[in-house]
Every structure is written in structure tokens, then in C-alpha cells.
Protein backbone atom coordinates (compact mmCIF):
# COMPACT_ATOMS: atom_id res chain seq x y z
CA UNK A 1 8.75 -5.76 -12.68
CA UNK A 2 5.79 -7.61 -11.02
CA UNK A 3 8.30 -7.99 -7.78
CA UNK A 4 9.20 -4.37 -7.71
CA UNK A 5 6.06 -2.68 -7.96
CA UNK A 6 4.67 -5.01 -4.81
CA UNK A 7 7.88 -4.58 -3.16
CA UNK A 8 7.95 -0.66 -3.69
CA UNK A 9 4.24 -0.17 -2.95
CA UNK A 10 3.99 -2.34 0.74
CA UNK A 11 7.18 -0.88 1.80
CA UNK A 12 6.67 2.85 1.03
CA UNK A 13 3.44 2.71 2.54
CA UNK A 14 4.21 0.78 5.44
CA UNK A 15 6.77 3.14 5.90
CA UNK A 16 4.79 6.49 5.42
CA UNK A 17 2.53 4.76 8.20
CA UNK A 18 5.25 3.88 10.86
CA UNK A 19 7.43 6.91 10.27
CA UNK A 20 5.14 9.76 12.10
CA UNK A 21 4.96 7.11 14.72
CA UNK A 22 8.82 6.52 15.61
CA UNK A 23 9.28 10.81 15.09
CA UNK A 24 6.21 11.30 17.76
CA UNK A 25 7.82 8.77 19.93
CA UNK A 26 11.52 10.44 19.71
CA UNK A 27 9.41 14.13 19.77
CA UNK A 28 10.94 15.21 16.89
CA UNK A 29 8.83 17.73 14.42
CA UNK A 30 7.12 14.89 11.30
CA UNK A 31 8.21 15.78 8.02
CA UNK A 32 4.68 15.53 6.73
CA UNK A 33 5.68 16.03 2.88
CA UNK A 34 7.76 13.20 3.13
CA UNK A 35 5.91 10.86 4.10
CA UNK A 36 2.71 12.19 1.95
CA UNK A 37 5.41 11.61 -0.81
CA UNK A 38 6.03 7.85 0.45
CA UNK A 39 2.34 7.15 0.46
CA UNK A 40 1.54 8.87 -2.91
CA UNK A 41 4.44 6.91 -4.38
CA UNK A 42 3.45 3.68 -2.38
CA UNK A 43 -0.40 4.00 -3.79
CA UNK A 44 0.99 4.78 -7.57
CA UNK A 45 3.17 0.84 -7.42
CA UNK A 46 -0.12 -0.65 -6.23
CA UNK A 47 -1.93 1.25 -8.91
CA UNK A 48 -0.02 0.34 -11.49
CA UNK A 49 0.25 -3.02 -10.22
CA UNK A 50 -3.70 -3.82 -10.62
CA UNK A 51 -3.49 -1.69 -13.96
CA UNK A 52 -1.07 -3.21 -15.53
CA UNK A 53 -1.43 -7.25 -13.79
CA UNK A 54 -2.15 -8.44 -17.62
CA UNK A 55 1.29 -6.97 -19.10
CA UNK A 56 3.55 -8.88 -16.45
């Protein structure tokens, strides 16, 4: 569980950080709540990473 919560948190967030840059290079429109969703879920791993650190 400890794997998938870092996993899931660096990767959503790195991802809701590169993705607006790869649509404004391409000049397509950013789906904004996407990647608000990405970062949201991305902060909530972390979170409950550092919450939870004794449990795993």
C-alpha cells in the first residue's frame, strides 16, 4: 500500500504539472478540471501517505 500511495501521488502530480505544458505546446485548449483532478488526487496519496506512515 506504502508503494502505491508514493507511486500514485508523484505521478499524478507530476503529471497535472507537465500536462498544461505539452497541450500549450501542441495549442490545444487545457482541460483545466482534469488536471485540478490529477493534482487533488496526487496531494490526497501524499496525504494519506504522511497520515497514515505508522499503519504501513
Amino acid at each position: 500500500m506504502k508503494r502505491l500511495l508514493s507511486w500514485g501521488g508523484v505521478s499524478l502530480l507530476t503529471t497535472a504539472l507537465l500536462d498544461p505544458l505539452i497541450y500549450f505546446m501542441l495549442e490545444k485548449p487545457v482541460p483545466w478540471g482534469r488536471d485540478l483532478l490529477m493534482a487533488v488526487a496526487g496531494a490526497v496519496c501524499l496525504y494519506l501517505l504522511v497520515k497514515l506512515r505508522d499503519t504501513f
